[in-house]
N, C-alpha and C. Protein backbone atom coordinates (compact mmCIF):
# COMPACT_ATOMS: atom_id res chain seq x y z
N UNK A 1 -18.20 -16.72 12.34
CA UNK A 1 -17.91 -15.95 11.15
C UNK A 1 -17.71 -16.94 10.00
N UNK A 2 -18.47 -16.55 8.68
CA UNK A 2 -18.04 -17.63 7.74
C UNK A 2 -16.86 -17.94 7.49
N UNK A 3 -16.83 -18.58 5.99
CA UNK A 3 -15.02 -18.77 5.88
C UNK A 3 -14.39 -17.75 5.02
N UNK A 4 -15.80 -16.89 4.36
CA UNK A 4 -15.68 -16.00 3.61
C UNK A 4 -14.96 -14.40 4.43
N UNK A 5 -15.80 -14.33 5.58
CA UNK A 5 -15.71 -13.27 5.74
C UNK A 5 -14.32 -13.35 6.98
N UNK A 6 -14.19 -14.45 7.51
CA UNK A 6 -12.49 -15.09 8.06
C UNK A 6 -11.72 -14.50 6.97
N UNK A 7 -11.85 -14.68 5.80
CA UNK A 7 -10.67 -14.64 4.61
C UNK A 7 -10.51 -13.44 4.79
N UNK A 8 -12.01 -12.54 4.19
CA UNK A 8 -11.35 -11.00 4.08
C UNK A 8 -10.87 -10.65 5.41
N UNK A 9 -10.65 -10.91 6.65
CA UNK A 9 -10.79 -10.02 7.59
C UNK A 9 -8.96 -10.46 7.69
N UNK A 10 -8.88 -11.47 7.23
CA UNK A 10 -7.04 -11.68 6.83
C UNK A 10 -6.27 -10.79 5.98
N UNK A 11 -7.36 -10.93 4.96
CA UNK A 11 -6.57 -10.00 3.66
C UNK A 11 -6.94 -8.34 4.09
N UNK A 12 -7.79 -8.03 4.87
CA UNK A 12 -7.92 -6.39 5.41
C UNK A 12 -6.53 -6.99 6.60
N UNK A 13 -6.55 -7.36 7.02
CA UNK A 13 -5.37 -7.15 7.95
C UNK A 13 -3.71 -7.13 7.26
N UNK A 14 -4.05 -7.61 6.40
CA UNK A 14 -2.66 -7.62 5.74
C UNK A 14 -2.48 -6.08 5.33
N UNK A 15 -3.71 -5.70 4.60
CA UNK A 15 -3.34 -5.07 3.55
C UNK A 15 -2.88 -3.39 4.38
N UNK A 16 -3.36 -3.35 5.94
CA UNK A 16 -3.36 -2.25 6.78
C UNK A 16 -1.98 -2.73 7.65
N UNK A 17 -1.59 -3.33 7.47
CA UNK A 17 0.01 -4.12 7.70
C UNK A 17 0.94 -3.81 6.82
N UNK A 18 0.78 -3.49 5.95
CA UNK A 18 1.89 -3.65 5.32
C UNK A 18 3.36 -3.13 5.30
N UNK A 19 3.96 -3.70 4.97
CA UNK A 19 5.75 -2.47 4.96
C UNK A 19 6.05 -1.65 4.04
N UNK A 20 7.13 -1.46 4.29
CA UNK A 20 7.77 -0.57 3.84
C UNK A 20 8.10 -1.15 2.29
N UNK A 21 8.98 -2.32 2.35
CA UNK A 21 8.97 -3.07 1.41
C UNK A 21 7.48 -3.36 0.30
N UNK A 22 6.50 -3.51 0.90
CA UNK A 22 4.90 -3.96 0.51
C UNK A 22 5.01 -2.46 -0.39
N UNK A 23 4.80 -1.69 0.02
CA UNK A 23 4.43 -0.47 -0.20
C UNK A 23 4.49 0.07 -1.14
N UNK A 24 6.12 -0.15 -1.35
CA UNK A 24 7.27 0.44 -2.56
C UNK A 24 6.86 -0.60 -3.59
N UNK A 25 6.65 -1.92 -3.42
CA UNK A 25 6.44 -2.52 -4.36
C UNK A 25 5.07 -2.16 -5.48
N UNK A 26 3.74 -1.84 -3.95
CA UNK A 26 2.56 -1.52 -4.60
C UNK A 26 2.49 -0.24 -5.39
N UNK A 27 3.33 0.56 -5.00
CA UNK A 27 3.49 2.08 -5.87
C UNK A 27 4.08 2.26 -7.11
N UNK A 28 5.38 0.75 -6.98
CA UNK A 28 5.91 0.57 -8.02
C UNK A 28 5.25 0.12 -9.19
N UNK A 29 4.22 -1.02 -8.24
CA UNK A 29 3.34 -1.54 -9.49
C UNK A 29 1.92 -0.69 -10.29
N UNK A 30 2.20 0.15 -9.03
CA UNK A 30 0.71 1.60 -9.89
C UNK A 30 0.87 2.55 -11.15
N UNK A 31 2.80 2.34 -10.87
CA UNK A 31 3.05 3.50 -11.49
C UNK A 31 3.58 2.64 -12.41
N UNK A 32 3.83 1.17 -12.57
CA UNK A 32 4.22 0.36 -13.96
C UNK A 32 5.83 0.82 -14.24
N UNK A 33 6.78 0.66 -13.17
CA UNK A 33 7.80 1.25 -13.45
C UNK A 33 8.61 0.20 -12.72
N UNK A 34 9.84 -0.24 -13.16
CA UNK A 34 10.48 -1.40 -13.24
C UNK A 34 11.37 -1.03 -12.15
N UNK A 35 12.54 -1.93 -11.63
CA UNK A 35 13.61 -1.90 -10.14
C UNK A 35 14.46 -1.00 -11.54
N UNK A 36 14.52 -1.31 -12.68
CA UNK A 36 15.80 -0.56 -13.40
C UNK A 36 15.69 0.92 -13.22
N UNK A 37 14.26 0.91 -13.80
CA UNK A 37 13.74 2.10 -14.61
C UNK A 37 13.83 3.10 -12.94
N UNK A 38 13.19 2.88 -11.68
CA UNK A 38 12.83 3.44 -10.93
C UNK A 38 14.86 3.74 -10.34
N UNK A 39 15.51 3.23 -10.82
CA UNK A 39 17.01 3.34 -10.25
C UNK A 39 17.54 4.29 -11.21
N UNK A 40 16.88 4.37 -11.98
CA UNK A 40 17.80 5.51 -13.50
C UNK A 40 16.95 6.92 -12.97
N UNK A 41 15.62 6.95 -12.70
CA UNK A 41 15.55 8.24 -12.58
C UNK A 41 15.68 8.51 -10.73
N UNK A 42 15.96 7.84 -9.84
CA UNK A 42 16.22 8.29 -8.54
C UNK A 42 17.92 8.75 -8.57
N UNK A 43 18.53 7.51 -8.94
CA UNK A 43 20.30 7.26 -8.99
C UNK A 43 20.17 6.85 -8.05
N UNK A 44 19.23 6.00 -7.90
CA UNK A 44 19.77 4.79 -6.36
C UNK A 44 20.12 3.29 -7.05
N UNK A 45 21.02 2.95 -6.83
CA UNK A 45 21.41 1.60 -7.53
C UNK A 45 20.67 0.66 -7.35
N UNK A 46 20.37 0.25 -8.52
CA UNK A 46 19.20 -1.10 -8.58
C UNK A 46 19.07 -2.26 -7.40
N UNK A 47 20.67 -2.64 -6.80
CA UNK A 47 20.55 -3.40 -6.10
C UNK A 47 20.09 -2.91 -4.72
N UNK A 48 20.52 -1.71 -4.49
CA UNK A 48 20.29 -1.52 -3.39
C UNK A 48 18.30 -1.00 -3.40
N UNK A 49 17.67 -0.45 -4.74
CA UNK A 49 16.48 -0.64 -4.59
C UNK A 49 15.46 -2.52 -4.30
N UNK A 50 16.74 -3.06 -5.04
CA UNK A 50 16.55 -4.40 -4.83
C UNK A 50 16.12 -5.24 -3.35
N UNK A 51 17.29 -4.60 -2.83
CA UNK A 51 17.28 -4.66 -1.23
C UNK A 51 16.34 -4.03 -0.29
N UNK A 52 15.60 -2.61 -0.85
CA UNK A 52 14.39 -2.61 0.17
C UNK A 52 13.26 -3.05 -0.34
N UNK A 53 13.28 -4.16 -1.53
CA UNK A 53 11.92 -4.92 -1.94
C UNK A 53 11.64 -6.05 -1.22
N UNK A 54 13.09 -6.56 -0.61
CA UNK A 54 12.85 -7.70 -0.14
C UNK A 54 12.42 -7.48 0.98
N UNK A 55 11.76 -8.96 1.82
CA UNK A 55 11.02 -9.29 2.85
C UNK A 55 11.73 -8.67 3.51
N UNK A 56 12.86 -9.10 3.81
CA UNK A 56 13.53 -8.76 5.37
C UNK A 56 15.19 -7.32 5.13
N UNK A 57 14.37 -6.45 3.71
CA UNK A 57 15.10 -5.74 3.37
C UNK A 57 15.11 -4.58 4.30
N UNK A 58 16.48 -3.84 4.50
CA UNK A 58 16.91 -2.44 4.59
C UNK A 58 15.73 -1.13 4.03
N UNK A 59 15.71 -0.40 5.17
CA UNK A 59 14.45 0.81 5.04
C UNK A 59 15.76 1.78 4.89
N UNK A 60 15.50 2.65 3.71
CA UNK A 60 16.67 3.81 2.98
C UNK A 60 16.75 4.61 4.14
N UNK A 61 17.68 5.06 3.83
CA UNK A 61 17.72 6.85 4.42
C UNK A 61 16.91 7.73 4.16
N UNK A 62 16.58 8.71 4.85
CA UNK A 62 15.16 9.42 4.25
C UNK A 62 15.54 10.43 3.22
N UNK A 63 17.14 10.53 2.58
CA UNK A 63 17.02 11.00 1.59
C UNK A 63 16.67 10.35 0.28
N UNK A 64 16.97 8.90 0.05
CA UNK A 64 16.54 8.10 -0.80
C UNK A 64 15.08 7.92 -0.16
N UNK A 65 14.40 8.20 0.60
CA UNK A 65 12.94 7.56 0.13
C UNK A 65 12.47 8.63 0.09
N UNK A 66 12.92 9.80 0.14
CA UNK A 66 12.32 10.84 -0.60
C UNK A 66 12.18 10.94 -2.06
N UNK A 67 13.67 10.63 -2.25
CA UNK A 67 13.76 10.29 -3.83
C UNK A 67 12.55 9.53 -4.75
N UNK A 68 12.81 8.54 -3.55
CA UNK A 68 11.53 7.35 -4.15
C UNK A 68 10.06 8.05 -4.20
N UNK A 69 9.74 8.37 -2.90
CA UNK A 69 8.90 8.88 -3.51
C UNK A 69 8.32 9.76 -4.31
N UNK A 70 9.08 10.77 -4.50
CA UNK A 70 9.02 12.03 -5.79
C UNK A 70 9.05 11.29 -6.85
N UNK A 71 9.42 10.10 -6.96
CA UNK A 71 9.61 9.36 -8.48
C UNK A 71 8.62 8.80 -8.60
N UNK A 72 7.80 8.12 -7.82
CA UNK A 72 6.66 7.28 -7.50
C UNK A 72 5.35 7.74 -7.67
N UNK A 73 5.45 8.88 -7.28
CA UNK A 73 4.18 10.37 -6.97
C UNK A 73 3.81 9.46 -5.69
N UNK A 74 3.93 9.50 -4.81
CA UNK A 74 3.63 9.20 -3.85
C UNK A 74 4.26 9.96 -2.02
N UNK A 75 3.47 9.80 -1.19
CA UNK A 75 4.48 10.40 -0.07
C UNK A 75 5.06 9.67 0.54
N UNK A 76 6.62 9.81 1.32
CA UNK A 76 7.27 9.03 2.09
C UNK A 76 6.40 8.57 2.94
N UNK A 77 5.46 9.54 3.72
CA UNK A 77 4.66 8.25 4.79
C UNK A 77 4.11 7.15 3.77
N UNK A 78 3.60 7.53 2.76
CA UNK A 78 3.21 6.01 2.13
C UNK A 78 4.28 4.87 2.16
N UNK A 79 4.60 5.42 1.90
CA UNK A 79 6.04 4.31 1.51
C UNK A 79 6.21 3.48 3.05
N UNK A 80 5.91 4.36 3.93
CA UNK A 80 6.64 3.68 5.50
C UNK A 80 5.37 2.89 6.33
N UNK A 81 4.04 3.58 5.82
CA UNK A 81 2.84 3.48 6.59
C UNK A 81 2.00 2.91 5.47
N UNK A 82 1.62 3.04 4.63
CA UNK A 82 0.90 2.57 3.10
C UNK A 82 -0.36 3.88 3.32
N UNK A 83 -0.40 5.12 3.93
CA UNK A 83 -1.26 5.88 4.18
C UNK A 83 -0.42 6.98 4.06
N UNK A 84 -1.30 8.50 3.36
CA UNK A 84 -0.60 9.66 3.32
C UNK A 84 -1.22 10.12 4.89
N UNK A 85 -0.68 10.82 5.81
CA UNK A 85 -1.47 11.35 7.11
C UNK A 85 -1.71 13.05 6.45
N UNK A 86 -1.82 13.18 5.21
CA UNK A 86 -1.83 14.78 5.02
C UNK A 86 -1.30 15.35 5.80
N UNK A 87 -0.06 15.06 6.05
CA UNK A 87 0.96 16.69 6.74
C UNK A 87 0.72 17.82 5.77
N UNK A 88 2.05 18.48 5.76
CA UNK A 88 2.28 19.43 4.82
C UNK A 88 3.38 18.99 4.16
N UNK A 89 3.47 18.18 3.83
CA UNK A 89 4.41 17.57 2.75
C UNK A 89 3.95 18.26 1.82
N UNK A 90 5.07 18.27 0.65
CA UNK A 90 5.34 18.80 -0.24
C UNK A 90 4.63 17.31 -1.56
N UNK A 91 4.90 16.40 -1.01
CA UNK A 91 4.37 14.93 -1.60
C UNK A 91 3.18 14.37 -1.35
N UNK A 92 1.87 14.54 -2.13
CA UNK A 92 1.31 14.10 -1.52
C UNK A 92 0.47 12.60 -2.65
N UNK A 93 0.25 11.87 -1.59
CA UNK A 93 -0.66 10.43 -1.99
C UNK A 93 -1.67 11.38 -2.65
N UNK A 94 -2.08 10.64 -4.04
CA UNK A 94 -3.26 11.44 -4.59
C UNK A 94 -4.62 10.97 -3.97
N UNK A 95 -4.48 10.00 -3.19
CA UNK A 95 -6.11 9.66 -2.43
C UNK A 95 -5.44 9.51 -0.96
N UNK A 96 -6.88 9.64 0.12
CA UNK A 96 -6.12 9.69 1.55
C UNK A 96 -6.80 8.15 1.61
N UNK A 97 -7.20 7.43 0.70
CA UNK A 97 -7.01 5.73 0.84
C UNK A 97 -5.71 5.36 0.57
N UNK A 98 -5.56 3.94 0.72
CA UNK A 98 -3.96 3.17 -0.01
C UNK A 98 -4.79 2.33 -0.77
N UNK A 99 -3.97 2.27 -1.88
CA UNK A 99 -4.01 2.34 -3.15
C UNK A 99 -4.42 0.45 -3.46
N UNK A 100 -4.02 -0.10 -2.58
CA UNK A 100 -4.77 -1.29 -2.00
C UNK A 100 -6.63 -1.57 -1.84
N UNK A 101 -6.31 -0.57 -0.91
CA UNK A 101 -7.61 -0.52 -0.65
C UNK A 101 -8.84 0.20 -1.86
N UNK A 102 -8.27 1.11 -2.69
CA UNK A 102 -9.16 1.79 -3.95
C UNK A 102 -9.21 0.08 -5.00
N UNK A 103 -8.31 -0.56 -4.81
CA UNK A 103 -8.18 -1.63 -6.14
C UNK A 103 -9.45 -2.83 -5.42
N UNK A 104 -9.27 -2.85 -4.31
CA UNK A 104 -10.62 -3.92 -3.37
C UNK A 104 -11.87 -3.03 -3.57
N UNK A 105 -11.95 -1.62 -3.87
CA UNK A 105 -13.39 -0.96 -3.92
C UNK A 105 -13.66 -1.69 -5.18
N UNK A 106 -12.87 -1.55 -6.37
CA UNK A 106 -13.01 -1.68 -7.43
C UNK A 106 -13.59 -3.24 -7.80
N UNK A 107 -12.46 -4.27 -7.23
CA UNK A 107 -13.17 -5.96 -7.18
C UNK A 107 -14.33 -6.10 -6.82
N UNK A 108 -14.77 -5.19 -5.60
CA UNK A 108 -15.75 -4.98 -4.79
C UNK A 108 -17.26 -4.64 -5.67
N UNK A 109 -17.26 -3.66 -6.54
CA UNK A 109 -18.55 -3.26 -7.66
C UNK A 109 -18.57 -4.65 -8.40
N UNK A 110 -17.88 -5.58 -8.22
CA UNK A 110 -18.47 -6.64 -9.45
C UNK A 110 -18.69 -7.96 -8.44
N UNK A 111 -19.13 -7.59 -7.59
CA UNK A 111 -19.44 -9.12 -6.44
C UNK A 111 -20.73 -9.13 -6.63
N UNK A 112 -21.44 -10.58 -5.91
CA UNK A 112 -22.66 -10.82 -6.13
C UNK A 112 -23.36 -10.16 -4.37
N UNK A 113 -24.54 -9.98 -4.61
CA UNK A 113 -25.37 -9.17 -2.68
C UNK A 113 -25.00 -10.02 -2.22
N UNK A 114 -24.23 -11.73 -2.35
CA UNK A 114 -24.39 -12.09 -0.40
C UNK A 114 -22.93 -12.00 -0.28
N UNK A 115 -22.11 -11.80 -1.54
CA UNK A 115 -20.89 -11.71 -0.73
C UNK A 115 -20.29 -10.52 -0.40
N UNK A 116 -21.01 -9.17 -0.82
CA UNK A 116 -21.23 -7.62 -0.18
C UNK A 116 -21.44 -7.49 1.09
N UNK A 117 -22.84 -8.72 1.32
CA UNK A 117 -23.14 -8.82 2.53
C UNK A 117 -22.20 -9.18 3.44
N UNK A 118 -21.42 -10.06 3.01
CA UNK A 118 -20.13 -10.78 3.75
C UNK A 118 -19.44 -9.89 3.72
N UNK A 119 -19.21 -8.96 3.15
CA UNK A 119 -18.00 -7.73 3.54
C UNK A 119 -18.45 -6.76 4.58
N UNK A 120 -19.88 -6.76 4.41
CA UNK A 120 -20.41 -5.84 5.22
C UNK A 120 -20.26 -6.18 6.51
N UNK A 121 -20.40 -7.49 6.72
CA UNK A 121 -19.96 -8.01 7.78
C UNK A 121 -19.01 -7.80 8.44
N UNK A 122 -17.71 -8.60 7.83
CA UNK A 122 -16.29 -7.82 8.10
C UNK A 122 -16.14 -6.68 8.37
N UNK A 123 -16.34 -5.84 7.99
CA UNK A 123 -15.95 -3.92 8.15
C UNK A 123 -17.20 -4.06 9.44
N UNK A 124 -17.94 -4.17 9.71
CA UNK A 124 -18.80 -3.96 10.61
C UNK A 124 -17.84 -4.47 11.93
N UNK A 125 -17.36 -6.28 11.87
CA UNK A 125 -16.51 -6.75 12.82
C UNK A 125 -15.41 -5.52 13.15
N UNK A 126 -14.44 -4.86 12.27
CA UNK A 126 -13.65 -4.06 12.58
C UNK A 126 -14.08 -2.62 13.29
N UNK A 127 -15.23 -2.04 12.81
CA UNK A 127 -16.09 -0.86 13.62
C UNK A 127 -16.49 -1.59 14.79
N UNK A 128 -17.18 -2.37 15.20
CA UNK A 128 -17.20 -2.87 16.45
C UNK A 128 -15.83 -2.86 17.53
N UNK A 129 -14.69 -3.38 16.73
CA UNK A 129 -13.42 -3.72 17.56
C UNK A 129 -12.79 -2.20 18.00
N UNK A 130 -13.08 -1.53 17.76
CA UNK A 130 -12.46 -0.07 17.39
C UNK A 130 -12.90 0.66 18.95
N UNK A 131 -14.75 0.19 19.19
CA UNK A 131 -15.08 1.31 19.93
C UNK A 131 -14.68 0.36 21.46
């Protein structure tokens, strides 16, 4: 495997990894809304939003990450999984991608054919591993 398509198959693994912490951060950063700002309209205290940003932070109670996510527009499974599973939540992820993955489609339209090809690669390695 090149060194290209080694890389992405790191950064797809991360990005289908991610936490809880990862998550909140990436929703935070979609929605452009600050640890203050996201603590004034939940009433969860900054520090303690502070505390599930970090690496090796505390996962809320599921009444605060409900909170969070109604504030976020996002669903608690996002927040826990980085994926909505379409229950019947009342919350839902506006795409059944993570929001990760729509921002790599996007990098993705401005690459040159061999390094498409090199992705094609990768996602092909992962459909292979699957069956």
């Amino acid at each position: 495997m090149s060194s290209i398509a080694s890389s992405l198959v790191k950064s797809f693994y991360h990005i289908f990894n991610m936490s809880f912490n990862e998550n909140l951060k990436e929703a935070m950063f979609c929605k452009n809304i600050t640890t203050i700002q996201l603590a004034k309209i939940t009433g969860i205290n900054s520090g303690t939003i502070s505390n599930y940003l970090k690496t090796k932070g505390s996962m809320p109670p599921a009444d605060k990450a409900l909170k969070l996510a109604k504030a976020l527009d996002v669903s608690v499974d996002f927040l826990i999984n980085g994926f909505d599973s379409n229950t019947s939540s009342s919350i839902k992820q506006k795409s059944s991608f993570p929001v990760a993955v729509l921002k790599i489609a996007q990098d993705i339209s401005n690459l040159e054919k061999d390094e498409l090809s090199a992705i094609k690669n990768v996602v092909n390695v992962f459909k292979n591993h699957k069956k």
